[in-house]
Protein backbone atom coordinates (compact mmCIF):
# COMPACT_ATOMS: atom_id res chain seq x y z
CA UNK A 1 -6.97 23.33 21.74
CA UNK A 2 -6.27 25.91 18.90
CA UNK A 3 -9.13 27.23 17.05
CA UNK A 4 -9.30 26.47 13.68
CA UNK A 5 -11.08 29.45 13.39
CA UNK A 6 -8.56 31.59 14.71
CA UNK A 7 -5.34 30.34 13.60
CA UNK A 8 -4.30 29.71 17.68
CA UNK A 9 -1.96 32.23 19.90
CA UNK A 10 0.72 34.59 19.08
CA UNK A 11 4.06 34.69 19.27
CA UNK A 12 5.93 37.60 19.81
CA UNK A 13 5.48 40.34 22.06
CA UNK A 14 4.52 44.46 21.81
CA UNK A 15 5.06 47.73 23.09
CA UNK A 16 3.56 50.07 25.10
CA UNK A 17 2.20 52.30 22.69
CA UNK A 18 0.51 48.96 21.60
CA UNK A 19 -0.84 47.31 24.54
CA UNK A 20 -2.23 50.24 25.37
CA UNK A 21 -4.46 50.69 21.96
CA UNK A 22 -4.99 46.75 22.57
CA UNK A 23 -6.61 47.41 26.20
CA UNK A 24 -9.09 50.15 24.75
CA UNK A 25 -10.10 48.39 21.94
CA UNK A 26 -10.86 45.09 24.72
CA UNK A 27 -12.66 47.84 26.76
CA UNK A 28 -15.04 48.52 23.94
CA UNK A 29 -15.49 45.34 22.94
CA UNK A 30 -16.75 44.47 26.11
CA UNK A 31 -18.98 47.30 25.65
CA UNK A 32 -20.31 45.91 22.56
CA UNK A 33 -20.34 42.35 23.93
CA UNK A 34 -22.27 43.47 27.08
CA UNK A 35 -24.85 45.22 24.83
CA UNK A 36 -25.45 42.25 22.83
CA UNK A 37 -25.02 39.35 25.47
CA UNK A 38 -27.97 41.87 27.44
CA UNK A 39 -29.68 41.84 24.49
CA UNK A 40 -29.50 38.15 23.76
CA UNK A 41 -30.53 37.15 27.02
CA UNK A 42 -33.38 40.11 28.05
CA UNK A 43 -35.17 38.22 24.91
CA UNK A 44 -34.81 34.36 25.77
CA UNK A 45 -35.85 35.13 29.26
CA UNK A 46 -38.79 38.58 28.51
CA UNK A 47 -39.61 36.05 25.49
CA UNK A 48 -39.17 32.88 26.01
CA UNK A 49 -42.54 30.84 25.03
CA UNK A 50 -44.76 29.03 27.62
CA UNK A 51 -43.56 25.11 28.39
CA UNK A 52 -45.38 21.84 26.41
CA UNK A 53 -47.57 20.20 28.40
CA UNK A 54 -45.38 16.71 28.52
CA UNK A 55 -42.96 17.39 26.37
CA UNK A 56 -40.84 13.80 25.61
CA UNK A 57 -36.97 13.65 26.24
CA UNK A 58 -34.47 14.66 23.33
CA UNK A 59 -33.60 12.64 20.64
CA UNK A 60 -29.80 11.53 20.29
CA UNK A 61 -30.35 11.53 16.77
CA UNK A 62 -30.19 15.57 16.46
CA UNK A 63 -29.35 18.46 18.58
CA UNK A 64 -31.70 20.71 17.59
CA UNK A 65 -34.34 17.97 18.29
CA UNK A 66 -37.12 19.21 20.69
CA UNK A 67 -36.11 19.77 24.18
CA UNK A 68 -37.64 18.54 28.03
CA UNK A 69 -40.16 21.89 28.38
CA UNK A 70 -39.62 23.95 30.63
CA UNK A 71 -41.09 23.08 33.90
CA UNK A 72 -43.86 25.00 35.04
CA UNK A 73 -43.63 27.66 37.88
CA UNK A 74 -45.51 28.49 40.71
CA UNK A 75 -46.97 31.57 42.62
CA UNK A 76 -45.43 32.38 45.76
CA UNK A 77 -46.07 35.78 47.49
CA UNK A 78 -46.58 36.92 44.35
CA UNK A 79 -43.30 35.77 43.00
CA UNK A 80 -43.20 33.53 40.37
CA UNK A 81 -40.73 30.63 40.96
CA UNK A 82 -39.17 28.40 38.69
CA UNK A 83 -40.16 24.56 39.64
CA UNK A 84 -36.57 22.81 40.30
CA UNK A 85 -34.50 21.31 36.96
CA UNK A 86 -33.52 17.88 37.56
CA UNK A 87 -29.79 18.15 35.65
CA UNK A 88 -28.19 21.74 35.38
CA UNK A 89 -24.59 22.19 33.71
CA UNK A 90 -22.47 25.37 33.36
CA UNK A 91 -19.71 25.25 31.23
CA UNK A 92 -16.89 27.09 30.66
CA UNK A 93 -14.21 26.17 27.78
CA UNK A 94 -12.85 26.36 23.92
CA UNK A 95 -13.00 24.36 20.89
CA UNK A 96 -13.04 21.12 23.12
CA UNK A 97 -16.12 21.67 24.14
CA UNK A 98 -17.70 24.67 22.09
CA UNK A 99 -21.49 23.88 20.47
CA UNK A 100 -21.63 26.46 18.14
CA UNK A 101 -20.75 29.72 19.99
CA UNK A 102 -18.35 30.74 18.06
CA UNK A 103 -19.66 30.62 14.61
CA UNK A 104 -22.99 32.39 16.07
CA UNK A 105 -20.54 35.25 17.50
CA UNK A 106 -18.81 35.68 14.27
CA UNK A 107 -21.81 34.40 11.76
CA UNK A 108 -19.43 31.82 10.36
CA UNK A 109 -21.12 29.05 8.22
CA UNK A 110 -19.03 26.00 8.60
CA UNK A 111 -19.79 23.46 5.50
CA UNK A 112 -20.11 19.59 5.47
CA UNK A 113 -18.10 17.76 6.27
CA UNK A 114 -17.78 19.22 9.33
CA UNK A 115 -21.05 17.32 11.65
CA UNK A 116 -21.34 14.68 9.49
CA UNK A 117 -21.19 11.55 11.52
CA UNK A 118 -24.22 12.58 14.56
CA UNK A 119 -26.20 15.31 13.51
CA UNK A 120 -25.73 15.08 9.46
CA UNK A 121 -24.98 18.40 9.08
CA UNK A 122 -22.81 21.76 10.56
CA UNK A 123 -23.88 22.48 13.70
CA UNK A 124 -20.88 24.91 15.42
CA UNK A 125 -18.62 21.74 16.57
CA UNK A 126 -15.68 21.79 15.36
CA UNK A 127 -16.22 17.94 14.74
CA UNK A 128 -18.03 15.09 12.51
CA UNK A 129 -20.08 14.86 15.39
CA UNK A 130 -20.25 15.35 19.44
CA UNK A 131 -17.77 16.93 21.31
CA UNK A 132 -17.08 15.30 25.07
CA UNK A 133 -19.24 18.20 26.47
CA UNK A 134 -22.41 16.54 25.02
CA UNK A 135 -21.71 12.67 26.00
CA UNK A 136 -21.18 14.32 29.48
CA UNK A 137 -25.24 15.69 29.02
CA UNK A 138 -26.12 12.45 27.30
CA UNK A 139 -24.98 10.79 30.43
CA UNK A 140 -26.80 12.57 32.70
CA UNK A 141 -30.49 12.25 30.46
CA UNK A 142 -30.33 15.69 29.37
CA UNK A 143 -30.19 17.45 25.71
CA UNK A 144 -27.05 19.20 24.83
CA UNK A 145 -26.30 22.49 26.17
CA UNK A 146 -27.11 25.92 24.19
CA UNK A 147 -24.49 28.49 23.78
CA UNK A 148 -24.97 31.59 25.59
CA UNK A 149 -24.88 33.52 22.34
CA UNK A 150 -26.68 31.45 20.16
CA UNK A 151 -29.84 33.75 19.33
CA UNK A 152 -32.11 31.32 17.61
CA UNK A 153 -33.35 27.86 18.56
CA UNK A 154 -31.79 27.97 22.32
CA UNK A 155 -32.86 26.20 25.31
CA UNK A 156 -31.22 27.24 28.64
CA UNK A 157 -33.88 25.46 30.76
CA UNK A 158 -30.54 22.74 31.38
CA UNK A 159 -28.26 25.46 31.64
CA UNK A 160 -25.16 27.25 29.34
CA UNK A 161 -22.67 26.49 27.28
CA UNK A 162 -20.26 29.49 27.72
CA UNK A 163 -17.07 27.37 25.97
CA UNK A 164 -16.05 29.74 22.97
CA UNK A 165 -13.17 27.93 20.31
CA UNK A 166 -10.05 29.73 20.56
CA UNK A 167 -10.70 30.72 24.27
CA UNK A 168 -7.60 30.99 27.07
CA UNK A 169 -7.73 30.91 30.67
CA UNK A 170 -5.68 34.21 30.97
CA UNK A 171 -7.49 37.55 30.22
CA UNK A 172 -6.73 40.03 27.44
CA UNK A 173 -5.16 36.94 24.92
CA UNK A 174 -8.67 36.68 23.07
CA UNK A 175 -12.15 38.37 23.58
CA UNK A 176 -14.24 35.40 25.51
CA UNK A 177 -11.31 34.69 27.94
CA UNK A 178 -12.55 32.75 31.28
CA UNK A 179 -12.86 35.91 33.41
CA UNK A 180 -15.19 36.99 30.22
CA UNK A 181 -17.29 34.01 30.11
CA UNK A 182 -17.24 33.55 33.87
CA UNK A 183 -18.71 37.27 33.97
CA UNK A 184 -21.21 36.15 31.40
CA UNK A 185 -22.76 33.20 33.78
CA UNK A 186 -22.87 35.70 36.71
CA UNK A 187 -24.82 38.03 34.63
CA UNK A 188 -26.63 35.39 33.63
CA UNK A 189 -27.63 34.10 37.05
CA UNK A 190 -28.24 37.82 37.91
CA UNK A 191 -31.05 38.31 34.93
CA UNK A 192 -32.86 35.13 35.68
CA UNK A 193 -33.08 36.18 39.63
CA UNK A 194 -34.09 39.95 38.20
CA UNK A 195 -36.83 38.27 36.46
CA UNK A 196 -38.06 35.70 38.90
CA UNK A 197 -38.29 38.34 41.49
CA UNK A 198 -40.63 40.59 39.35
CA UNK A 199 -42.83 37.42 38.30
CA UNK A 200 -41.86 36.69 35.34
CA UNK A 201 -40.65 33.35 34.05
CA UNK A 202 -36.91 32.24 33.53
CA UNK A 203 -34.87 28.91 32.46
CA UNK A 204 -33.09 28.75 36.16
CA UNK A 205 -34.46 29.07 39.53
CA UNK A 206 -31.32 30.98 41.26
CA UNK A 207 -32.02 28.52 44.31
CA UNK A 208 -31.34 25.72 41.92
CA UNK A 209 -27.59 26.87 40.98
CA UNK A 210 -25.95 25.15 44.04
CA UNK A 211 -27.10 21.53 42.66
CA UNK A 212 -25.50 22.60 39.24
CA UNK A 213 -22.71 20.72 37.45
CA UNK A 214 -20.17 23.17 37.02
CA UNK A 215 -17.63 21.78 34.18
CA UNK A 216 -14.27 23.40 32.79
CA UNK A 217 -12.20 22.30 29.83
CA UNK A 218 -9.97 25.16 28.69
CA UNK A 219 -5.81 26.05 28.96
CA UNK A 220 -4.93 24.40 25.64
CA UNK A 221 -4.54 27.13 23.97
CA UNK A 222 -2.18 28.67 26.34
CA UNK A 223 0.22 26.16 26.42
CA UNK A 224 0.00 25.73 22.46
CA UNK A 225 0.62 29.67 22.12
CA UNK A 226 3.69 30.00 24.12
CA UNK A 227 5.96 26.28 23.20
CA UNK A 228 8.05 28.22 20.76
CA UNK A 229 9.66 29.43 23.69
CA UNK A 230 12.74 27.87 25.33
CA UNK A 231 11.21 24.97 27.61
CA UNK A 232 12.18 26.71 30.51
CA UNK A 233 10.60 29.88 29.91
CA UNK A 234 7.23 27.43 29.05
CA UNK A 235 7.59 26.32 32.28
CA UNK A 236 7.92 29.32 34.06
CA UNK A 237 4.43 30.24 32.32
CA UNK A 238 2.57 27.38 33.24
CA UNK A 239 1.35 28.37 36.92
CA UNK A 240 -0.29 31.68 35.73
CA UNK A 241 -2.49 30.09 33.64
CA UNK A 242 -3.51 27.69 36.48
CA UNK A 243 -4.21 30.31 38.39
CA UNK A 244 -6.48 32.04 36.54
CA UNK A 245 -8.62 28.49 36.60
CA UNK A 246 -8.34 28.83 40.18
CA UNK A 247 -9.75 32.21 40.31
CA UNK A 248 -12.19 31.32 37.79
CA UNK A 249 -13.26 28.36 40.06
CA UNK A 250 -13.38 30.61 43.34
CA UNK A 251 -15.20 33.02 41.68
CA UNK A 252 -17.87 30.65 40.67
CA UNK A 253 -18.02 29.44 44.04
CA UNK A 254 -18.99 32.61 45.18
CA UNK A 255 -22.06 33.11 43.18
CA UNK A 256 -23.59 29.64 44.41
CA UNK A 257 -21.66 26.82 42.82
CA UNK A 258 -20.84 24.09 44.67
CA UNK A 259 -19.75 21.04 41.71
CA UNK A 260 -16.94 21.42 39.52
CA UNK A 261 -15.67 18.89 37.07
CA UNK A 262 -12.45 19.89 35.71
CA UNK A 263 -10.74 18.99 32.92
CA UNK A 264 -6.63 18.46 32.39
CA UNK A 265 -5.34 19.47 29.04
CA UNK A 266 -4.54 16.03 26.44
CA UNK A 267 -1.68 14.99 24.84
CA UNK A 268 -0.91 17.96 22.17
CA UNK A 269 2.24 16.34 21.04
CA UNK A 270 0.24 13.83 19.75
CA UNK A 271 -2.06 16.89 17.87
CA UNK A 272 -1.38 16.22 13.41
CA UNK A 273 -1.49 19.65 13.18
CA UNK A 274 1.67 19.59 15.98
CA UNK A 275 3.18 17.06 14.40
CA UNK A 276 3.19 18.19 10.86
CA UNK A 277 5.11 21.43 11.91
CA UNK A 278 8.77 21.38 10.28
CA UNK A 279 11.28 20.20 12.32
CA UNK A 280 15.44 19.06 12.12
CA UNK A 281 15.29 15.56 13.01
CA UNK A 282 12.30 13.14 14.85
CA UNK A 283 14.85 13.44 18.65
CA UNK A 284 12.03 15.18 20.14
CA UNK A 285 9.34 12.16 19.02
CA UNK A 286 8.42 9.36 21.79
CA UNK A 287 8.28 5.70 21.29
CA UNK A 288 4.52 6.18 20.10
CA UNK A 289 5.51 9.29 17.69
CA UNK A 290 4.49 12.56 19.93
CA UNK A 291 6.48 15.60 20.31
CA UNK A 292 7.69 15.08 23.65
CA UNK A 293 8.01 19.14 24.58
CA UNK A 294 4.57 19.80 23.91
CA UNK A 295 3.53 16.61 25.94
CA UNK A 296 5.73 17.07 29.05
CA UNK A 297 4.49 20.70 28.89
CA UNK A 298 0.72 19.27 29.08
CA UNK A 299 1.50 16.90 31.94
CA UNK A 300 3.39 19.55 33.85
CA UNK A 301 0.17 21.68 33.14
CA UNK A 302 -1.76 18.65 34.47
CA UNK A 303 0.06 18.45 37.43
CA UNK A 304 -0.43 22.32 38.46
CA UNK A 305 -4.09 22.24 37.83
CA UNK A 306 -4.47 18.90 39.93
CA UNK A 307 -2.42 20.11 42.72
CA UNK A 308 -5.02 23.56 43.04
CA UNK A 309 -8.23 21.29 42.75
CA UNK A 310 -6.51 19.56 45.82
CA UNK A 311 -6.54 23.08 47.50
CA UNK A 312 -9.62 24.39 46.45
CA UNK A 313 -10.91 21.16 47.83
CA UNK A 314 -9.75 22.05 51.33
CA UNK A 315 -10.57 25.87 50.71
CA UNK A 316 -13.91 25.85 49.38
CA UNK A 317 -16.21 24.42 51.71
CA UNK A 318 -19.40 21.98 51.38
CA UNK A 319 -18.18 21.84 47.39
CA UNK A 320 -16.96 18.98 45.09
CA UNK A 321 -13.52 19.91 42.91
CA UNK A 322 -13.13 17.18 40.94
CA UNK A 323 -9.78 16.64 38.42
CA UNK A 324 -10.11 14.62 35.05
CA UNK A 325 -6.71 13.62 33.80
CA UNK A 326 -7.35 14.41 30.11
CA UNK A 327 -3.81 13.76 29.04
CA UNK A 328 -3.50 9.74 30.12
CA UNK A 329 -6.96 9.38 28.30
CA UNK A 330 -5.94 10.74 25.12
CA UNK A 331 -2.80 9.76 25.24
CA UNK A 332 -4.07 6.17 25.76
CA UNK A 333 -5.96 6.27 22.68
CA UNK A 334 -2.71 6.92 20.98
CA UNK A 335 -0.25 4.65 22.39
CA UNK A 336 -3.00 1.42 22.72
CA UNK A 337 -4.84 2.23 19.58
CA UNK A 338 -5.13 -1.07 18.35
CA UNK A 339 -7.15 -1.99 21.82
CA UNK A 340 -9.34 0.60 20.93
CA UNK A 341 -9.65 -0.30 17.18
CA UNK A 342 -8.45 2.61 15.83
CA UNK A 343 -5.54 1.77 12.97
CA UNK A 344 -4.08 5.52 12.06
CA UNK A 345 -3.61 7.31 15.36
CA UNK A 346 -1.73 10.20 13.96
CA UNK A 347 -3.82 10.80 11.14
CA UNK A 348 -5.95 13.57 10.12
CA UNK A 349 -9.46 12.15 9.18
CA UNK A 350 -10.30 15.42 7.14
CA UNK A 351 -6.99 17.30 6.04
CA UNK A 352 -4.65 17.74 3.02
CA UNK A 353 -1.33 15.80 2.10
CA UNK A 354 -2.25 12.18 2.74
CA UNK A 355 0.11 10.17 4.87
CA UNK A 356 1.68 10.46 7.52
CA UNK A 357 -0.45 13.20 8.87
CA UNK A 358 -2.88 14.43 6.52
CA UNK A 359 -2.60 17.57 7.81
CA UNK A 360 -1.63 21.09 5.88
CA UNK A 361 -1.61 23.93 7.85
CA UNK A 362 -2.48 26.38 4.99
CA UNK A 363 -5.32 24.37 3.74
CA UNK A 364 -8.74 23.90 5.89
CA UNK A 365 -10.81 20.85 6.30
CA UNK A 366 -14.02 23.30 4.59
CA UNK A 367 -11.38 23.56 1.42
CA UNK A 368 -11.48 22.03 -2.00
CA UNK A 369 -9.76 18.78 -2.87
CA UNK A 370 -9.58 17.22 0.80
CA UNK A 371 -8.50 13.69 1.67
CA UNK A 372 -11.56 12.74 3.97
CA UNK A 373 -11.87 9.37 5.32
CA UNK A 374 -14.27 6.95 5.20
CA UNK A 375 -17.54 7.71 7.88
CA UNK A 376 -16.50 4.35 9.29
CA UNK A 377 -13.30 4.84 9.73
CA UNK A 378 -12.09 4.93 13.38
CA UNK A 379 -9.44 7.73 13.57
CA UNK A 380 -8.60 10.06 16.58
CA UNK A 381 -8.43 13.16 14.59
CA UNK A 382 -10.56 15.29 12.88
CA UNK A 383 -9.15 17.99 10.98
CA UNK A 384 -5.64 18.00 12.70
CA UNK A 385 -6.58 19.59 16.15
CA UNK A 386 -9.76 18.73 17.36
CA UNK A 387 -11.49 15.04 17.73
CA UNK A 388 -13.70 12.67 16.27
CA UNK A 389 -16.98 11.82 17.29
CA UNK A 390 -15.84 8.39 18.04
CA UNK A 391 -12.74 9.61 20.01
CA UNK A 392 -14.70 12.21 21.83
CA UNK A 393 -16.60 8.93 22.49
CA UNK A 394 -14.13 7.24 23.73
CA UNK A 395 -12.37 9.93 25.98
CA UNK A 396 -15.70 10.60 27.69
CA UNK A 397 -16.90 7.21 28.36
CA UNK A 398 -13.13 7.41 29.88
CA UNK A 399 -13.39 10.37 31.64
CA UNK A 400 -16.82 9.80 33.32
CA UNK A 401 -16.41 6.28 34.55
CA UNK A 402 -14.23 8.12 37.32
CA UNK A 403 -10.82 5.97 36.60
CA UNK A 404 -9.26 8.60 35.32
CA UNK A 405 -10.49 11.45 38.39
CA UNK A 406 -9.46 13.09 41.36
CA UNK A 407 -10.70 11.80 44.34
CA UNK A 408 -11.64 8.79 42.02
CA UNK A 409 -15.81 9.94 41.68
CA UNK A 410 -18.23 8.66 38.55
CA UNK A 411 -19.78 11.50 37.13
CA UNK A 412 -23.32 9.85 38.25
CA UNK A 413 -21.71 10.11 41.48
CA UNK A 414 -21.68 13.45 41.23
CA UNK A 415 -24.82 14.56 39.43
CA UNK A 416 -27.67 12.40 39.64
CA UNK A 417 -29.01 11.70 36.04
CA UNK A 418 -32.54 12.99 35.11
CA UNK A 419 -35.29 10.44 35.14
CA UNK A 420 -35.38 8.81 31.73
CA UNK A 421 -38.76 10.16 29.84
CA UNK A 422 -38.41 6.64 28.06
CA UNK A 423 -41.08 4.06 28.22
């Protein structure tokens, strides 16, 4: 979806003269970002402190509660080997399913009431609470995944979260792209095989990165950036962002993984902060009060990315590609709220304006004078783009029971949970 903290895509074009001062300032950015990223993660590996002896599983009641240590490793040849993780997950993404990677990037201190309804306070999600990303961990009996350029308090002995808010799935359109943040995992992978191989201790085992859950959420803010174009032309636009998923996907495959779990984009017609936009007359609204061109746009979208999962399926071999439909899930939530007890589906839970949206897009949900709803109120919508905690709950008990998938496949199905540490 759009990043709130970056105001979401642009809409007009540029000329030479500009593109071409745009492609050296991304060239030294990437300079700068492969400086720091090195730096971040020679430290958590050259660093990292030695495991607790019997360390206890993580608390769902915060995620910066203590982690499952580190397993030991072991002396082979005089290479020290990490001992195999039970549950590994890579993800790649935006604000859907970002833990705080943006705000460490861009040391951005998000106030209450942003985290309010899980951990109690900020944490990075742009949420009250969880985003789907961490029910999908909390399934699988492991603690919630660290971004990759989170400095302080990270654990990547469960893998990364490389999901940045504001990210798109084709290069050059913002800094941590998917080509950037699939380059970041293979350095990643790269360092903690460096370091194995000289003895030292790392989070992964490289021989472990096959077994790995391999999860992708991200194209929203592609098709948001480019609907003020004539549907036809949004159309026309749709397959090159689906193929840079599929490259991102082969890619991976190439440097060892072998599971991926792949979110569809969700309803964005149904999005306050879509809704509230000024329009002539409600033609373009459905029966349940969506914008119809941004929804048809998402289930076209849908359609694209499910049809290369059913290739890559076929090309990649001894792998798992497994679609989630995203868009009848949240869409479901919209058009049978009442089944699913939620009363205002088109509402903003923390915005500006009151009814029918709550949503002002010159005002922020951080800013003075906000309407906030109640902390028991059910709504889908947090601040007008991104979810709930109790919608993200919803969508991912959805998404993992396998209903929604393609080939219908449980998560658990997938990835075997880690052994409860619970007595």
């Amino acid at each position: 979806m759009a990043s709130a903290l970056n105001g979401g895509g642009g809409n007009g074009g540029g000329g030479g003269g500009v593109m071409k001062n745009m492609s050296l300032l991304r060239f030294q950015y990437y300079c700068v970002l492969g400086a720091v990223a090195g730096a971040v993660i020679f430290a958590t590996l050259r660093y990292m402190p030695a495991a607790a002896a019997g360390a206890g599983a993580l608390s769902t009641t915060s995620a910066v509660a203590a982690a499952p240590a580190v397993s030991e490793h072991r002396k082979s040849k005089g290479v020290a080997v990490q001992a195999a993780a039970e549950v590994l997950v890579f993800n790649f993404g935006d604000s859907n399913s970002d833990t705080g990677g943006a705000v460490a990037i861009m040391g951005i201190r998000i106030a209450p009431p942003e985290g309010r309804a899980f951990f109690g306070h900020p944490t990075g999600r742009l949420s009250d609470g969880r985003v789907v990303l961490d029910f999908i961990c909390e399934t699988l009996n492991t603690h919630h995944l660290s971004p990759y350029m989170k400095p302080l308090g990270s654990d990547y002995s469960n893998g990364v979260n490389f999901a940045i808010a504001g990210a798109t799935a084709t290069p050059g359109d913002t800094p941590f792209s998917l080509d950037v943040q699939v380059d970041q995992f293979i350095f990643y992978r790269e360092r903690c095989n460096d370091s194995i191989t000289r003895g030292e201790s790392a989070p992964v085992d490289p021989k472990d990165f096959h077994k790995a859950l391999f999860t992708l959420d991200i194209g929203q803010n592609d098709i948001t950036s480019i609907m003020y174009l004539p549907y036809d032309q949004v159309l026309a636009k749709l397959p090159h962002f689906v193929a840079e998923i599929r490259k991102a996907i082969q890619t991976l495959h190439k440097n060892g993984a072998r599971k991926f779990w792949v979110h569809g984009t969700g309803a964005l017609g149904c999005l306050p902060a879509k809704l509230a936009m000024p329009r002539d007359n409600d033609g373009d609204l459905d029966e349940h009060g969506c914008l119809t061109k941004f929804n048809n746009a998402a289930k076209k979208f849908n359609e694209l990315l499910s049809e290369a999962c059913d290739d890559l399926r076929w090309q990649l071999k001894k792998s798992a590609v497994v679609f989630v439909d995203m868009f009848a899930i949240k869409y479901d939530l919209v058009a049978n709220h009442t089944k699913h007890g939620i009363e205002k589906p088109l509402m903003t839970c923390c915005g500006h304006g009151g009814p029918p949206y709550n949503y002002d897009p010159k005002r922020s949900c951080m800013g003075v004078d906000k309407d906030t709803c109640k902390p028991d109120d059910k709504l889908i919508s947090w601040d007008g783009v991104h979810f709930t905690d109790a919608a993200n709950s919803l969508v991912a008990s959805m998404a993992i029971s396998g209903e929604y998938s393609i080939p219908r496949m449980k998560l658990t199905s997938l990835v075997k949970p880690a052994k409860s540490t619970d007595s």
